[in-house]
N, C-alpha and C. Protein backbone atom coordinates (compact mmCIF):
# COMPACT_ATOMS: atom_id res chain seq x y z
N UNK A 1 0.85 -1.17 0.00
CA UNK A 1 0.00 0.00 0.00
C UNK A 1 0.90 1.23 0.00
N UNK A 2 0.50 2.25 -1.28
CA UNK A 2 1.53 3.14 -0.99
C UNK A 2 0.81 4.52 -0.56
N UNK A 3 -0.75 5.01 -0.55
CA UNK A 3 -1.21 5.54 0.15
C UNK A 3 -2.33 5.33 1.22
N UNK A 4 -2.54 5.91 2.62
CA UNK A 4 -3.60 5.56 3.20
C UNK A 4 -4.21 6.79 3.77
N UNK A 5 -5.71 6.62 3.88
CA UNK A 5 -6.14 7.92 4.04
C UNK A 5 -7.57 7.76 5.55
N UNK A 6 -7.51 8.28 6.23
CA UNK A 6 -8.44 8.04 7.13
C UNK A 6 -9.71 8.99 6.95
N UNK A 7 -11.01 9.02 7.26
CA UNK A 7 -11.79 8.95 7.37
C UNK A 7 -12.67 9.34 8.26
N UNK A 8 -13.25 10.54 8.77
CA UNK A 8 -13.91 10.66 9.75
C UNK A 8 -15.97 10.48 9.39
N UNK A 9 -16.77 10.80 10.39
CA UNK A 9 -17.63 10.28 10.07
C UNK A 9 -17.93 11.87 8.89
N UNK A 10 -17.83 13.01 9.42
CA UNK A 10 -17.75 14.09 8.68
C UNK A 10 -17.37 14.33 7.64
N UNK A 11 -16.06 13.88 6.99
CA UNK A 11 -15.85 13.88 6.09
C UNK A 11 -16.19 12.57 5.49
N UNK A 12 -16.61 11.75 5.85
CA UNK A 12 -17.47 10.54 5.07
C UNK A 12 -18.75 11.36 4.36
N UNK A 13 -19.27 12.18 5.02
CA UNK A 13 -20.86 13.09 4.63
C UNK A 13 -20.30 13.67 3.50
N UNK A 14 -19.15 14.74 3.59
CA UNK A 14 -19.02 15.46 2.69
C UNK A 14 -18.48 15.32 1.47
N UNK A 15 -18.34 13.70 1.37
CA UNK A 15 -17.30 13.48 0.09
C UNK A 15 -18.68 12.49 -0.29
N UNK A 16 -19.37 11.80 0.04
CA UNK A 16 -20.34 10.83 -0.18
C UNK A 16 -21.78 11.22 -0.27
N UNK A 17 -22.31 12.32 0.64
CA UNK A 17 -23.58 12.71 0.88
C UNK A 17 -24.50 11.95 1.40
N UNK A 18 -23.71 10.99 2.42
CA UNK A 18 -24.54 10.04 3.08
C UNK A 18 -24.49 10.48 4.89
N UNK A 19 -25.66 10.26 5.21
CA UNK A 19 -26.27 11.16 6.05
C UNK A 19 -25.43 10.72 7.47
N UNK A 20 -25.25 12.11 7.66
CA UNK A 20 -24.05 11.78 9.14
C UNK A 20 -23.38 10.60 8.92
N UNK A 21 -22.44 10.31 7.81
CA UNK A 21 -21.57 9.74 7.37
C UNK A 21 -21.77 8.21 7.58
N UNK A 22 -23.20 8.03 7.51
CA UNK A 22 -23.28 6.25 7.24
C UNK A 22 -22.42 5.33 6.94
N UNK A 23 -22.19 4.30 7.60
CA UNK A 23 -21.23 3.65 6.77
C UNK A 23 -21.97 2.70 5.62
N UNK A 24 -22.96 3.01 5.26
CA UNK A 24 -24.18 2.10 4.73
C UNK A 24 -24.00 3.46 3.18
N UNK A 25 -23.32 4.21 2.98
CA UNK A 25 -23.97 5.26 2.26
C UNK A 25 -24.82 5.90 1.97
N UNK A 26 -25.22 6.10 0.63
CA UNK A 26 -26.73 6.66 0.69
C UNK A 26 -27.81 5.52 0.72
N UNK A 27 -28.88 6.72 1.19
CA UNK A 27 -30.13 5.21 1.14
C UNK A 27 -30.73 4.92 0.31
N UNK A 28 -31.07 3.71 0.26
CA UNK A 28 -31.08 2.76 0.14
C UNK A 28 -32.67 2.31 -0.06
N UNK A 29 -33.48 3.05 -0.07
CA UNK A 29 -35.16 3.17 0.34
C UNK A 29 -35.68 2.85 -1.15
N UNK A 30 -35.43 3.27 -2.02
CA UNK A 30 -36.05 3.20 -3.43
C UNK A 30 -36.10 2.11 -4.45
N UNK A 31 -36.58 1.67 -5.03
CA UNK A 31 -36.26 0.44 -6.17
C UNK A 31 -35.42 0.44 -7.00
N UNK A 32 -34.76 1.75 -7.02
CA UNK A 32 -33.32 1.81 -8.00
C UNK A 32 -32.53 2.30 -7.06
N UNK A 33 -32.65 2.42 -6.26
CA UNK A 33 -31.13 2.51 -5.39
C UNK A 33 -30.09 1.68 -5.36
N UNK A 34 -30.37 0.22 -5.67
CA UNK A 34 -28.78 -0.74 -6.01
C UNK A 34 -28.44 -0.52 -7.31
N UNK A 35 -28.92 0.02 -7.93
CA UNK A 35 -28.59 0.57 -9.32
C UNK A 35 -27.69 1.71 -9.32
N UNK A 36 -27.86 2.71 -7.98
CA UNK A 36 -26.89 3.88 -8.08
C UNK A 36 -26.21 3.93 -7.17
N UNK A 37 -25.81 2.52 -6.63
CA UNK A 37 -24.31 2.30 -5.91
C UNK A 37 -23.08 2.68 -6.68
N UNK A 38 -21.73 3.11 -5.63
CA UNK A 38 -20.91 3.68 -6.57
C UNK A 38 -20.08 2.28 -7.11
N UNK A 39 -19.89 2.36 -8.67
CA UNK A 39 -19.39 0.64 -8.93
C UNK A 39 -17.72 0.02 -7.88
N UNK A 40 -17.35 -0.84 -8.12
CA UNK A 40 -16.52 -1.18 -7.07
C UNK A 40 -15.00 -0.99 -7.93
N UNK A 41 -15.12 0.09 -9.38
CA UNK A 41 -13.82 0.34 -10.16
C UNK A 41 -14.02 1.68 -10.75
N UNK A 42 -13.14 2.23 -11.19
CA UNK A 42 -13.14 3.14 -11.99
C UNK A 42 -12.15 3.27 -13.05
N UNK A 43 -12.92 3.63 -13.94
CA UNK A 43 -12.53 3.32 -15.16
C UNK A 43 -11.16 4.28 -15.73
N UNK A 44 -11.33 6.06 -15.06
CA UNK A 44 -10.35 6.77 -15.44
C UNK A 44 -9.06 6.21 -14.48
N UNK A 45 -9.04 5.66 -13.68
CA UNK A 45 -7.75 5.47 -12.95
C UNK A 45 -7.63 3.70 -12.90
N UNK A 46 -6.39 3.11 -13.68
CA UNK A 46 -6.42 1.99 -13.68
C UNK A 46 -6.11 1.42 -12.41
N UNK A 47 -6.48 0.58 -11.73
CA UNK A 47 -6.31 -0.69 -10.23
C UNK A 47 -6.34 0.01 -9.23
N UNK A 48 -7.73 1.52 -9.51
CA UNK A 48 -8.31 1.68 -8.40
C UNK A 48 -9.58 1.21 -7.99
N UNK A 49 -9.88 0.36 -6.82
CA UNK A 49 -10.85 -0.60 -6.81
C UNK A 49 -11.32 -0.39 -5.50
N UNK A 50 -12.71 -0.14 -5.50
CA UNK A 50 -13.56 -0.43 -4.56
C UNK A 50 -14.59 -1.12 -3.24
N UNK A 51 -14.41 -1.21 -2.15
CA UNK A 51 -15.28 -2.22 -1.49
C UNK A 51 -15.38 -1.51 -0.04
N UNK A 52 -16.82 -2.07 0.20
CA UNK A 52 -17.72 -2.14 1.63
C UNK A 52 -19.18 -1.63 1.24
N UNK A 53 -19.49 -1.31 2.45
CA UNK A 53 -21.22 -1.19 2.61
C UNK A 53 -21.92 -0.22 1.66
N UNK A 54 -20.82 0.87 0.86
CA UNK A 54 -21.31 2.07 0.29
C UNK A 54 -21.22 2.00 -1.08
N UNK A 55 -20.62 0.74 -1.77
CA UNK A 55 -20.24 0.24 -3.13
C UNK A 55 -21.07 -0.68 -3.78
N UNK A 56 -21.11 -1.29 -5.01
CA UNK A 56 -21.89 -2.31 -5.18
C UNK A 56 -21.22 -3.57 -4.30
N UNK A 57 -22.14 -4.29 -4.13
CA UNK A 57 -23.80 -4.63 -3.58
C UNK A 57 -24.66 -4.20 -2.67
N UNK A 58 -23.65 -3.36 -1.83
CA UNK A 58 -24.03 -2.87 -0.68
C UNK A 58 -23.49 -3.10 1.07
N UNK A 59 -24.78 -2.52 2.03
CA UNK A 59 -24.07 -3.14 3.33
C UNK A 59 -24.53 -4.10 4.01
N UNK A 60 -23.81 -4.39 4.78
CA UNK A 60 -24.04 -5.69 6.00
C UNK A 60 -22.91 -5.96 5.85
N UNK A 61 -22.30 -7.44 6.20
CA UNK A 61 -21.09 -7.80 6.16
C UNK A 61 -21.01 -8.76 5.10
N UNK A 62 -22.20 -9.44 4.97
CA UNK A 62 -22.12 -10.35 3.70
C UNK A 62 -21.93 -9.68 2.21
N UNK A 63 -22.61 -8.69 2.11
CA UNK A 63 -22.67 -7.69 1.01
C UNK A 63 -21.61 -7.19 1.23
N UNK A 64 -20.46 -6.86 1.93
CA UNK A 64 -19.28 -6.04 2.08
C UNK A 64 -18.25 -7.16 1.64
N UNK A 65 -18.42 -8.08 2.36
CA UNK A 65 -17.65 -9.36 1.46
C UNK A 65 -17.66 -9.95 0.18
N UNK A 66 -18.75 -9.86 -0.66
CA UNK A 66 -19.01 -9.83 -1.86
C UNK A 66 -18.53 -8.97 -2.73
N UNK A 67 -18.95 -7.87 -2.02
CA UNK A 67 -17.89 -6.34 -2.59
C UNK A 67 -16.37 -6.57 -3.05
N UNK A 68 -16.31 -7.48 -1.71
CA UNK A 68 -14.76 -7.53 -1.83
C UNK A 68 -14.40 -8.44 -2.99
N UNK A 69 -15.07 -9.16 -3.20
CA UNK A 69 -14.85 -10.20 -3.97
C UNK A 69 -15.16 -10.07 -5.66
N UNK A 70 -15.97 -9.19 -5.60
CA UNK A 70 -16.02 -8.40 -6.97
C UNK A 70 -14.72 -7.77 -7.56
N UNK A 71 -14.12 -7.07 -6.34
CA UNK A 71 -12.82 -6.23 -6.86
C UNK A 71 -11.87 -7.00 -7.39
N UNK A 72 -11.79 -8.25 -6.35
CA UNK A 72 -10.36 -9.00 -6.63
C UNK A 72 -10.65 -9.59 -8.07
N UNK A 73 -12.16 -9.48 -8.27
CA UNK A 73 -12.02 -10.90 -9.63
C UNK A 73 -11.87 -9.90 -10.59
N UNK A 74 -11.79 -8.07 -10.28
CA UNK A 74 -11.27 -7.36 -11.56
C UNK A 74 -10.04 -7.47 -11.65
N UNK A 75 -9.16 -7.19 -10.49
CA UNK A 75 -7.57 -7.91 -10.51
C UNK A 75 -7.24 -8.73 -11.24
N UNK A 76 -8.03 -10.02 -11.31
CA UNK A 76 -7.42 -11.12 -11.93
C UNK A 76 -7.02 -10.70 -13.47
């Protein structure tokens, strides 16, 4: 790892817009809301990759593990 960046719940709000810095992100209430999870890659920056409760699939821990598991199989 060559950078690490911490996180408060505050600046979780202000970079995400999820309410008093959820770790769940935004909500989640609507029928297209797993549709506008943020994806778990991005495309302008190569093998920057995404995961937890605020990414696709979502939160809990099972969904955060899946997350995870999405990223690595873009690695491969």
């Amino acid at each position: 790892m060559e950078n690490e960046k911490i996180l408060d719940p505050r600046t979780i709000e202000s970079k995400t817009f999820s309410f008093q810095g959820s770790l769940y992100g935004t909500a989640s209430n609507s029928k297209f809301s797993a549709f506008l999870r943020h994806p778990n890659f991005k495309n302008s920056m190569k093998g920057l990759f995404f995961v937890g409760g605020s990414v696709h699939p979502g939160g809990g821990i099972p969904l955060c593990l899946l997350s995870a598991k999405i990223a690595t199989d873009h690695v491969k």
